[in-house]
C-alpha atoms as a PDB file:
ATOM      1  CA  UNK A   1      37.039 -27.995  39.446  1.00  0.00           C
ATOM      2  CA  UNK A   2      36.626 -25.360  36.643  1.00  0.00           C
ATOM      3  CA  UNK A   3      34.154 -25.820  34.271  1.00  0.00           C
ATOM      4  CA  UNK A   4      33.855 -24.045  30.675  1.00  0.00           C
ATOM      5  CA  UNK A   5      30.658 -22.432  30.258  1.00  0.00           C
ATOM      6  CA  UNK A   6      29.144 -20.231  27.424  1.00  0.00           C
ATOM      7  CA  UNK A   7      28.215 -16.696  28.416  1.00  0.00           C
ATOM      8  CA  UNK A   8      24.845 -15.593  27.104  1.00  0.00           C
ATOM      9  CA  UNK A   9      24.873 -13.931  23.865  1.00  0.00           C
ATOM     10  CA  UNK A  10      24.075  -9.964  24.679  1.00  0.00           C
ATOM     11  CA  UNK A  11      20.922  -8.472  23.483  1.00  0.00           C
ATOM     12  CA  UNK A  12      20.814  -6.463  21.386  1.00  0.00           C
ATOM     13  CA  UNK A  13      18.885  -3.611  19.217  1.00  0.00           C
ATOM     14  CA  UNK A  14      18.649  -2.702  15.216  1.00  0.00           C
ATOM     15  CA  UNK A  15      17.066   0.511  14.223  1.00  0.00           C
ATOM     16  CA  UNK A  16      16.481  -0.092  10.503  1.00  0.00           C
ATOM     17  CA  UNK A  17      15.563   2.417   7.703  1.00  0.00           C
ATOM     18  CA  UNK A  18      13.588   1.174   5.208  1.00  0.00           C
ATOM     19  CA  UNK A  19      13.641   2.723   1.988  1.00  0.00           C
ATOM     20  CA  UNK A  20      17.241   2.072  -0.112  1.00  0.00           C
ATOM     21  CA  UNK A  21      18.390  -0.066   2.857  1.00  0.00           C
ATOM     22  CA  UNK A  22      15.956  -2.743   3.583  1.00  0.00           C
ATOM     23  CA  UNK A  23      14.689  -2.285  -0.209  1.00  0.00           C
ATOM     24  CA  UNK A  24      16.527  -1.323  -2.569  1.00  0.00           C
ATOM     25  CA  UNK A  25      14.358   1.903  -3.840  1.00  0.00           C
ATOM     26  CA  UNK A  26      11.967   4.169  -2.209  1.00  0.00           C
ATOM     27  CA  UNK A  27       8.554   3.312  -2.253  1.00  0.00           C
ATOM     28  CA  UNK A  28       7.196   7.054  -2.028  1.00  0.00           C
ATOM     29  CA  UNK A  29       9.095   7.091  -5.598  1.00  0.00           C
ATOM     30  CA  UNK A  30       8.580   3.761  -7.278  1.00  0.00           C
ATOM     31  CA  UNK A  31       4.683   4.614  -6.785  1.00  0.00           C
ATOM     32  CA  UNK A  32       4.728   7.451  -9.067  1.00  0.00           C
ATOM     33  CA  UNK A  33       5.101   4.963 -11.458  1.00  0.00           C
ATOM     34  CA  UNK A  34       1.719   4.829 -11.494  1.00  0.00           C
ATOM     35  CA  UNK A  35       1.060   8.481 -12.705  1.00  0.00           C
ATOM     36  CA  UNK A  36       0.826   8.797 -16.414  1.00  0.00           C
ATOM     37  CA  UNK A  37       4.052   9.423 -18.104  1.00  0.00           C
ATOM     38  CA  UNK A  38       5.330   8.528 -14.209  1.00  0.00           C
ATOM     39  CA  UNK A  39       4.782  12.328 -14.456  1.00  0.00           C
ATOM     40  CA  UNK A  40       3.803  14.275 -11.327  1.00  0.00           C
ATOM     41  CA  UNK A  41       1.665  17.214 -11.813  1.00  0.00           C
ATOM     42  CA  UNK A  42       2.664  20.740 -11.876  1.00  0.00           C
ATOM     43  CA  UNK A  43       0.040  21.838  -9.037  1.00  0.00           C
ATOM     44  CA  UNK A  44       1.299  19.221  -6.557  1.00  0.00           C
ATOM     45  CA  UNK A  45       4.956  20.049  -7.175  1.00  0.00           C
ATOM     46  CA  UNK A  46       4.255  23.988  -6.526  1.00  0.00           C
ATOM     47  CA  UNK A  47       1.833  22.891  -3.361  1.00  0.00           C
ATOM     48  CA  UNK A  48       4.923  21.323  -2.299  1.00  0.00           C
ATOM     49  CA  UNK A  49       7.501  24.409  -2.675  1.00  0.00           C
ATOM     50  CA  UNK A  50       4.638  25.872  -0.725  1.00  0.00           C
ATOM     51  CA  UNK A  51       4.496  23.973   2.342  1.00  0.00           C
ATOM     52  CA  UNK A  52       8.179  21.441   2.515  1.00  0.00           C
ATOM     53  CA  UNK A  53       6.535  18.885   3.943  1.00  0.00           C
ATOM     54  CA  UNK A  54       7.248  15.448   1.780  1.00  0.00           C
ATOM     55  CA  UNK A  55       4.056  13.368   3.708  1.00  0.00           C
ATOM     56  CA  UNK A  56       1.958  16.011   2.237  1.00  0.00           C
ATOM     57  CA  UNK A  57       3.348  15.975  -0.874  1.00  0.00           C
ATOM     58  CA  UNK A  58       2.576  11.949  -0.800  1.00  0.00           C
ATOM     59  CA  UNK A  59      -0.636  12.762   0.309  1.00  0.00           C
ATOM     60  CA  UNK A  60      -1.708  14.863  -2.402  1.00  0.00           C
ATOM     61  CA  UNK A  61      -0.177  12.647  -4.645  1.00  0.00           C
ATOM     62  CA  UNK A  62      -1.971   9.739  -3.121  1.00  0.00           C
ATOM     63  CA  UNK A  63      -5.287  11.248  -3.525  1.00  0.00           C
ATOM     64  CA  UNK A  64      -4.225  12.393  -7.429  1.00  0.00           C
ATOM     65  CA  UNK A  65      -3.942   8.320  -7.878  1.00  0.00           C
ATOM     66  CA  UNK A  66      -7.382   8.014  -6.388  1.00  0.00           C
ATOM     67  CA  UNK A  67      -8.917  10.728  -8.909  1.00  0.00           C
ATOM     68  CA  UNK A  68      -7.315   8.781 -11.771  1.00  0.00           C
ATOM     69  CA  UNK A  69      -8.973   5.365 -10.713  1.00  0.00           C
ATOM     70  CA  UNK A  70      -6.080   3.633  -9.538  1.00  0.00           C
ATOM     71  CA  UNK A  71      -6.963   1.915  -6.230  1.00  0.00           C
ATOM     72  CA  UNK A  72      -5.794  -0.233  -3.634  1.00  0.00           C
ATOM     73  CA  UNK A  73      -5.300  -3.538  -5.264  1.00  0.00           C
ATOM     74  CA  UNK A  74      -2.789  -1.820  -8.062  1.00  0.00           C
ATOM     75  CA  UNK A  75      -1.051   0.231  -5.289  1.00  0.00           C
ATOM     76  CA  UNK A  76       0.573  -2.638  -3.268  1.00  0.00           C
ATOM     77  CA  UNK A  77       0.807  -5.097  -5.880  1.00  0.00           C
ATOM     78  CA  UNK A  78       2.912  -2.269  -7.438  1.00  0.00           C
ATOM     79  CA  UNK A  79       4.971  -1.778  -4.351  1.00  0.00           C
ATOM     80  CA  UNK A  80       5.229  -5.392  -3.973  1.00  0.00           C
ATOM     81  CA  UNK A  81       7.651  -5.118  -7.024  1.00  0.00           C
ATOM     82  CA  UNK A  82      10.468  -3.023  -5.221  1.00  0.00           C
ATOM     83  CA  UNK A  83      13.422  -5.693  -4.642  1.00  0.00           C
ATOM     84  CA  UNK A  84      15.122  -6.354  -1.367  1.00  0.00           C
ATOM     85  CA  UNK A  85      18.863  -5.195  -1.363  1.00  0.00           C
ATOM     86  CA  UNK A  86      21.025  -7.691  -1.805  1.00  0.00           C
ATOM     87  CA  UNK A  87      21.343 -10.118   0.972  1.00  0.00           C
ATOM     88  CA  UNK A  88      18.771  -8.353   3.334  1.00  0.00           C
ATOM     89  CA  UNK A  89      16.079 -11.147   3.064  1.00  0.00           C
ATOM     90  CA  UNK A  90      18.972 -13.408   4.632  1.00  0.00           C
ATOM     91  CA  UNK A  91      19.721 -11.070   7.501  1.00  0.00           C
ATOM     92  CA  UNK A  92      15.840 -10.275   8.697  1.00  0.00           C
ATOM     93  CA  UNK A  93      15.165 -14.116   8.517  1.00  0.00           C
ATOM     94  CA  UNK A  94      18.384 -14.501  10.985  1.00  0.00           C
ATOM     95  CA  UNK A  95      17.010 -11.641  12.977  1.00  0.00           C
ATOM     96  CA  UNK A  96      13.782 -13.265  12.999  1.00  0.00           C
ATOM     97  CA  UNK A  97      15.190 -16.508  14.763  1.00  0.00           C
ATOM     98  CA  UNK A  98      18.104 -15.109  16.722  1.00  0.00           C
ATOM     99  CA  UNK A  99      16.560 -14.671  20.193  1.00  0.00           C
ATOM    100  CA  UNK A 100      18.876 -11.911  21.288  1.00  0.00           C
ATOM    101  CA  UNK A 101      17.897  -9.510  18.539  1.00  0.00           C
ATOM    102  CA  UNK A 102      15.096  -6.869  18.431  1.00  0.00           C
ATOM    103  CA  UNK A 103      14.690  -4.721  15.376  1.00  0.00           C
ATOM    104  CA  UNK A 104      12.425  -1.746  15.016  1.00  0.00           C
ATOM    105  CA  UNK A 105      11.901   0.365  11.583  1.00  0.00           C
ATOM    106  CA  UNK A 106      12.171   3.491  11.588  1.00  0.00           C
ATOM    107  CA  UNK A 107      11.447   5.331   8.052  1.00  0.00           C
ATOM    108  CA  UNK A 108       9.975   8.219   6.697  1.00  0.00           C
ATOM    109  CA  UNK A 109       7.459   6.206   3.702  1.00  0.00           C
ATOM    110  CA  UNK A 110       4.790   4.796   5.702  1.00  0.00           C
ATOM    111  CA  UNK A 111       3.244   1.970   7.491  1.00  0.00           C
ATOM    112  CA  UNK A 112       1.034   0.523   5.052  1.00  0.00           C
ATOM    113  CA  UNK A 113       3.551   0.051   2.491  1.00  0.00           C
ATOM    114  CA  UNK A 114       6.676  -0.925   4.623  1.00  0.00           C
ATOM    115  CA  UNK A 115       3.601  -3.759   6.709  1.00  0.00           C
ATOM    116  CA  UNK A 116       2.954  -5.095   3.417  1.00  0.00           C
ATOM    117  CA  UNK A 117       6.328  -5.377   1.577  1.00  0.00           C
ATOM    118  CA  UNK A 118       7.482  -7.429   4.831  1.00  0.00           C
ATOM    119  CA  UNK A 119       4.402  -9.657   5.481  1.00  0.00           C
ATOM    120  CA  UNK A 120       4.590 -10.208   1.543  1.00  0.00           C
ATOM    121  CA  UNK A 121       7.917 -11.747   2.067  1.00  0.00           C
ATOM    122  CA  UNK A 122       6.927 -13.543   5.266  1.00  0.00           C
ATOM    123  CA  UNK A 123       8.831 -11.555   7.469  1.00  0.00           C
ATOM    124  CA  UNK A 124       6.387 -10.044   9.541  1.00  0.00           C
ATOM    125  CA  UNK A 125       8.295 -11.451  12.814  1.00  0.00           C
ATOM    126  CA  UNK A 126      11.516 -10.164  11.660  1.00  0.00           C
ATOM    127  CA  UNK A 127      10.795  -6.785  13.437  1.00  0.00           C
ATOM    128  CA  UNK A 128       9.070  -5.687  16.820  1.00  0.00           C
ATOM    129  CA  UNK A 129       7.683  -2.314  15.885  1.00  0.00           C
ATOM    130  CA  UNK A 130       7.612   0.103  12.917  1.00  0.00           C
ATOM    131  CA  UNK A 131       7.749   3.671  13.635  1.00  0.00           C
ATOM    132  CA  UNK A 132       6.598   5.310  10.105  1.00  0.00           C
ATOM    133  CA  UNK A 133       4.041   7.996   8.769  1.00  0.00           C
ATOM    134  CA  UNK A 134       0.607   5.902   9.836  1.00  0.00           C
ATOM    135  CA  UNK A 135      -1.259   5.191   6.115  1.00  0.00           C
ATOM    136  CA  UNK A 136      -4.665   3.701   5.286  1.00  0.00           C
ATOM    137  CA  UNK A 137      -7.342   3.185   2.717  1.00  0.00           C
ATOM    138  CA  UNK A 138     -10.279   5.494   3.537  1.00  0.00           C
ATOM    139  CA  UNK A 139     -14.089   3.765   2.512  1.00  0.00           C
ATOM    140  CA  UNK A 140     -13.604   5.771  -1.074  1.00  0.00           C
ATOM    141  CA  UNK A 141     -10.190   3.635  -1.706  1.00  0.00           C
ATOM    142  CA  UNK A 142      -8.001   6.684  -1.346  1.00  0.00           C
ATOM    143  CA  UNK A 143      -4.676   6.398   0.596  1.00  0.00           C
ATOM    144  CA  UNK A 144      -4.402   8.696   3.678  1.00  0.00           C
ATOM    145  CA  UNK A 145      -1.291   9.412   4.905  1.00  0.00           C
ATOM    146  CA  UNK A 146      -0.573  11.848   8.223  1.00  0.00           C
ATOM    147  CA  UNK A 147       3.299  12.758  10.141  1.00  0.00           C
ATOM    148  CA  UNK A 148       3.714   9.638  12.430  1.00  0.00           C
ATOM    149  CA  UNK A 149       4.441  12.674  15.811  1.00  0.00           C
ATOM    150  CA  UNK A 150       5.550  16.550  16.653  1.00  0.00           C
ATOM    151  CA  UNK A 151       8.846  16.727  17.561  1.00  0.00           C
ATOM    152  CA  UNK A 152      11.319  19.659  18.255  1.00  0.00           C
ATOM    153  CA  UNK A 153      14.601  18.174  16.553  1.00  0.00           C
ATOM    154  CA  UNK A 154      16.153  20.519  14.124  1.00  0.00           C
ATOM    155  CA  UNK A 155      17.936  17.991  12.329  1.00  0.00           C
ATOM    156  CA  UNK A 156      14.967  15.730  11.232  1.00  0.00           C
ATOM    157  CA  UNK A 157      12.069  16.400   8.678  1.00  0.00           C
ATOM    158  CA  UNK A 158       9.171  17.421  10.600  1.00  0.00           C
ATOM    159  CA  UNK A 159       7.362  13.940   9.955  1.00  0.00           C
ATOM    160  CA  UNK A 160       9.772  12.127  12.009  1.00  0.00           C
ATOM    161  CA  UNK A 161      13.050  12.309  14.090  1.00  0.00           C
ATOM    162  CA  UNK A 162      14.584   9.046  14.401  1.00  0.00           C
ATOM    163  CA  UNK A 163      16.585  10.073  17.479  1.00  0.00           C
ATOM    164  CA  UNK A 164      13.329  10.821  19.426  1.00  0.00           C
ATOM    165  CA  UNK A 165      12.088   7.199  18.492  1.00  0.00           C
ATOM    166  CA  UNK A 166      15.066   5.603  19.268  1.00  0.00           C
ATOM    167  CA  UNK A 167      15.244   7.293  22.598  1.00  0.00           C
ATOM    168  CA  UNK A 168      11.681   6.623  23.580  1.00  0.00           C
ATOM    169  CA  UNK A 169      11.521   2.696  22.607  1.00  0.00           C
ATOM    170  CA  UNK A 170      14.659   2.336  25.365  1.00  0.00           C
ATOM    171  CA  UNK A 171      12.827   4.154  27.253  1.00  0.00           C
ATOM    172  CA  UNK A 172       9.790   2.259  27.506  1.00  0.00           C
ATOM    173  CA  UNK A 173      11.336  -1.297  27.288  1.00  0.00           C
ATOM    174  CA  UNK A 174      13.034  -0.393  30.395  1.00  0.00           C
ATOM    175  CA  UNK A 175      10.021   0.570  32.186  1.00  0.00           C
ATOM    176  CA  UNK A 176       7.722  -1.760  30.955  1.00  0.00           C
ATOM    177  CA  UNK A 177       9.855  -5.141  30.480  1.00  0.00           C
ATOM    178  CA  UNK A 178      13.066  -3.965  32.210  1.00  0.00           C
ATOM    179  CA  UNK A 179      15.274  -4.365  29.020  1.00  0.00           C
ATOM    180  CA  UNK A 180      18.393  -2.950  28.859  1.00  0.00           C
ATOM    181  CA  UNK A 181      20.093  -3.452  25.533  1.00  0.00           C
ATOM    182  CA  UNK A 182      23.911  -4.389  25.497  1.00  0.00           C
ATOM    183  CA  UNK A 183      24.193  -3.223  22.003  1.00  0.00           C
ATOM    184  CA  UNK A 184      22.726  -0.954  19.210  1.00  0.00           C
ATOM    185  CA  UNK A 185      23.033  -0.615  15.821  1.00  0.00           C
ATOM    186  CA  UNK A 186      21.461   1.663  13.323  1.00  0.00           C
ATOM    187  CA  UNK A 187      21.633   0.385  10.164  1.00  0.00           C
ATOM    188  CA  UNK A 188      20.469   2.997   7.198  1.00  0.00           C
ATOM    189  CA  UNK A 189      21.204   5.438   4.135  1.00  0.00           C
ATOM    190  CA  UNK A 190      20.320   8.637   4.419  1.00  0.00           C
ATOM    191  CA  UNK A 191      21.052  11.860   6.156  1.00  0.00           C
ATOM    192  CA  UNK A 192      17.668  11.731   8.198  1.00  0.00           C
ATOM    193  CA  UNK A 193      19.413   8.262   9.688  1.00  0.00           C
ATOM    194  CA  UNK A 194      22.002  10.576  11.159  1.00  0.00           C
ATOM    195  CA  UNK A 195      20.249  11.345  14.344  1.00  0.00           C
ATOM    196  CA  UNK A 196      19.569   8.575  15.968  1.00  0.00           C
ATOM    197  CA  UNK A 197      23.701   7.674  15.472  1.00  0.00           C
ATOM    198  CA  UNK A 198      23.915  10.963  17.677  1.00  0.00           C
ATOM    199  CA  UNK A 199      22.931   8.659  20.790  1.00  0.00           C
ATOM    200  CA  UNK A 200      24.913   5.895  20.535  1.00  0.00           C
ATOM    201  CA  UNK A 201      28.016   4.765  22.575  1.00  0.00           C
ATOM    202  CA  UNK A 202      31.508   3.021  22.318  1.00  0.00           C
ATOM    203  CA  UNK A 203      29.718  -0.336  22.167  1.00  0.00           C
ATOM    204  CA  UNK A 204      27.033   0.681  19.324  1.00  0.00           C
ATOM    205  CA  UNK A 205      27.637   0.139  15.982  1.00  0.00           C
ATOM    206  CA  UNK A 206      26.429   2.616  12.743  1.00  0.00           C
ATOM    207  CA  UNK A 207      26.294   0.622   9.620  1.00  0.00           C
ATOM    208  CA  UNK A 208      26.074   2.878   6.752  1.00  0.00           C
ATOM    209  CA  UNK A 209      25.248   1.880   3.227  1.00  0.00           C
ATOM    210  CA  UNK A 210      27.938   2.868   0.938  1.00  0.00           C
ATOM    211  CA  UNK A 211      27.668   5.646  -1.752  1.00  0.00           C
ATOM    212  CA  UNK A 212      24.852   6.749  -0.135  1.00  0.00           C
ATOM    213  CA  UNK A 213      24.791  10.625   2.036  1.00  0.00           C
ATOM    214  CA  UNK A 214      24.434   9.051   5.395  1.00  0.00           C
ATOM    215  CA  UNK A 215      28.038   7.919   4.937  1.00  0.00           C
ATOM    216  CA  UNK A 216      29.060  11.053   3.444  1.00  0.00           C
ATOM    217  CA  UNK A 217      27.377  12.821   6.531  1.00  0.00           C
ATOM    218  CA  UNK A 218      28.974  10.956   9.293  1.00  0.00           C
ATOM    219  CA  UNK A 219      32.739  11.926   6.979  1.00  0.00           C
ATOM    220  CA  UNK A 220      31.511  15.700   7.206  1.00  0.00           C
ATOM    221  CA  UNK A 221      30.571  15.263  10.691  1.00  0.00           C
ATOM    222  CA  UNK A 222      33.936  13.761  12.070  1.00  0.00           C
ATOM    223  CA  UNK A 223      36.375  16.317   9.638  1.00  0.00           C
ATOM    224  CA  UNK A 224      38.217  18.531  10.761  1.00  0.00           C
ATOM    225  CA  UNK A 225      36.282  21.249   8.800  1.00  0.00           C
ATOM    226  CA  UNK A 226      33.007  20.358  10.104  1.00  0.00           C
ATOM    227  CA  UNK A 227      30.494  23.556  10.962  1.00  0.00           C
ATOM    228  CA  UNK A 228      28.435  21.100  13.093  1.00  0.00           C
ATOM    229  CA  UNK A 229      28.670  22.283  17.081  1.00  0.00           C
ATOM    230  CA  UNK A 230      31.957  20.762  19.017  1.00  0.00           C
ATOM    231  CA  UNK A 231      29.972  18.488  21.475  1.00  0.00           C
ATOM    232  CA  UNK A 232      31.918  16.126  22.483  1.00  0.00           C
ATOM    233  CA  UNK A 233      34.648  16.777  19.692  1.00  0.00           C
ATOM    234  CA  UNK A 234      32.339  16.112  16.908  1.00  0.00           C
ATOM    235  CA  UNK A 235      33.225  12.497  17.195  1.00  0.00           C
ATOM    236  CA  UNK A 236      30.772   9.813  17.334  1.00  0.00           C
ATOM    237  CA  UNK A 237      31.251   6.895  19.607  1.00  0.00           C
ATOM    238  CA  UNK A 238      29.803   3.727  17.946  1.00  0.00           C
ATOM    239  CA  UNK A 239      31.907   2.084  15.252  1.00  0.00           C
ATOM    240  CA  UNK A 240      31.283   2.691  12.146  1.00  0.00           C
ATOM    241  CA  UNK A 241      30.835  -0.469   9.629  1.00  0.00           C
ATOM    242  CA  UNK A 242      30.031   0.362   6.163  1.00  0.00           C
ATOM    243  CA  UNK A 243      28.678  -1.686   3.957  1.00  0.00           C
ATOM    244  CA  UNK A 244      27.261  -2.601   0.022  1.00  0.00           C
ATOM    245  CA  UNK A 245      25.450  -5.689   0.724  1.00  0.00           C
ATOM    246  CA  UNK A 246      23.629  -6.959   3.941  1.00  0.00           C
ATOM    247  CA  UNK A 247      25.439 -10.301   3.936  1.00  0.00           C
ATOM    248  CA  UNK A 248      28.408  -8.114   5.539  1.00  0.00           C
ATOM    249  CA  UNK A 249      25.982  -6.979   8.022  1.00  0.00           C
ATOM    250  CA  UNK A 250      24.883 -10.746   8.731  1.00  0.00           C
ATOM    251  CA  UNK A 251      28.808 -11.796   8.992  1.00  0.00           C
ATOM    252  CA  UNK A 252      29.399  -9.110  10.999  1.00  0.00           C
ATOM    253  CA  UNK A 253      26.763  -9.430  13.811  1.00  0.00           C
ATOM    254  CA  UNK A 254      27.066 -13.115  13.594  1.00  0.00           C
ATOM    255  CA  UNK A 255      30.121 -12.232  15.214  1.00  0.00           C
ATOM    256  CA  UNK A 256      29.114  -9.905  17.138  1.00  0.00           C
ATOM    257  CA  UNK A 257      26.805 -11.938  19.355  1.00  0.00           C
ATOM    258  CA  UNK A 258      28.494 -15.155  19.020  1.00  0.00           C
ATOM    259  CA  UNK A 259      28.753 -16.006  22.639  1.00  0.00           C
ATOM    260  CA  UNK A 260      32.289 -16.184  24.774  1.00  0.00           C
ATOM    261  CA  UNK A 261      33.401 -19.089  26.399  1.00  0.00           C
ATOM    262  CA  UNK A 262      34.372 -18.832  30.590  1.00  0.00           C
ATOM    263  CA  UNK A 263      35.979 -20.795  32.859  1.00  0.00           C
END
């Protein structure tokens, strides 16, 4: 006698940016809000011509707050302000409760702020790990902020590579739980979420957030004109699903992982 069984929905990964895709602003810029005039000064901006590196920039913008009194209590309930993108709240409280999902962040603000927008919103169990610029409040009140690792990756800001991250968390839930993922999906904005998209295959998915220049990258990337290197015919394997507001992403994945029926 055959019997009809459901198959076990496949597991399955989400590498999420954070800034203009889980929010919908960037916390590194809604802070300077706090400046006078929202004005940063001319000495930080030159520093930063000086040395390119946007976590020092924050830093030294960070401890400019601190020398104008502003402390921690005003900082996050500042950054507490930043809406969610449209239907994003609905999608990490899915995540949260779908037992075949992991999500990690992946950004390039840092972890204070991204820990605290989320656990604000009670969705600290919507995500496993957050890979971000470490922050904290020093005994004086002032914000320190440092690169979250080294990496060689001459794509990515030097804070951060998002490939390296995604590489290494497969890595290590292989060893240590013996996870394999069935799927993975990177789900972002920006050109610095381009990376990790580098390592996915034919049954990965990239969901890019319209108008925004992670789209426009992967279009550049796959033209015919491209001046990126031909490996593997400039063609990237996972499909691409672009999107305006999460609720497509929910709808989407809900279908994704709905599980098949076999005799």
């Amino acid at each position: 006698m055959i019997i009809d069984k459901e198959m076990a929905a496949p597991k399955m990964l989400f590498v999420f940016d954070f800034d203009q895709t889980i929010i919908d602003g960037n916390v590194d810029v809604w802070i300077r809000k706090l400046l006078p005039n929202g004005k940063v000064p001319k000495p930080i901006k030159d520093r930063y011509k000086e040395h390119d590196s946007w976590t020092e920039y924050m830093g030294d913008i960070f401890s400019h707050l601190h020398d104008l009194g502003i402390r921690k209590r005003k900082m996050l309930q500042s950054i507490s302000e930043v809406p969610f993108t449209p239907g994003m709240m609905e999608l990490l409280k899915y995540q949260q409760t779908a037992p075949s999902i992991e999500t990690i962040i992946a950004s390039d603000a840092n972890s204070l702020f991204i820990s605290h927008i989320l656990e604000g919103a009670g969705l600290q169990r919507a995500y496993q790990e957050i890979f971000s610029n470490p922050a904290e409040f020093d005994a004086a009140g002032c914000l320190e902020i440092a690169h979250h690792h080294k990496h060689h990756c001459e794509r990515c800001p030097t804070n951060l590579c998002k490939g390296t991250v995604l590489k290494g968390y497969l890595q290590t839930k292989l060893k240590t739980d013996r996870v394999v993922f069935d799927k993975v999906a990177v789900v972002g904005d920006g050109t610095n979420d381009f990376c990790p998209c580098l390592n996915l295959g034919e049954n990965d998915f990239i969901f890019p957030r319209k108008g925004y220049r992670l789209i426009k990258k992967i279009e550049e990337y796959t033209s015919d004109k491209s001046d990126e290197p031909v490996a593997g015919g400039n063609k990237l394997k996972a499909t691409i699903v672009p999107w305006d507001n999460a609720h497509e992403i929910l709808d989407y994945v809900r279908e994704i992982l709905k599980p098949s029926k076999a005799n």
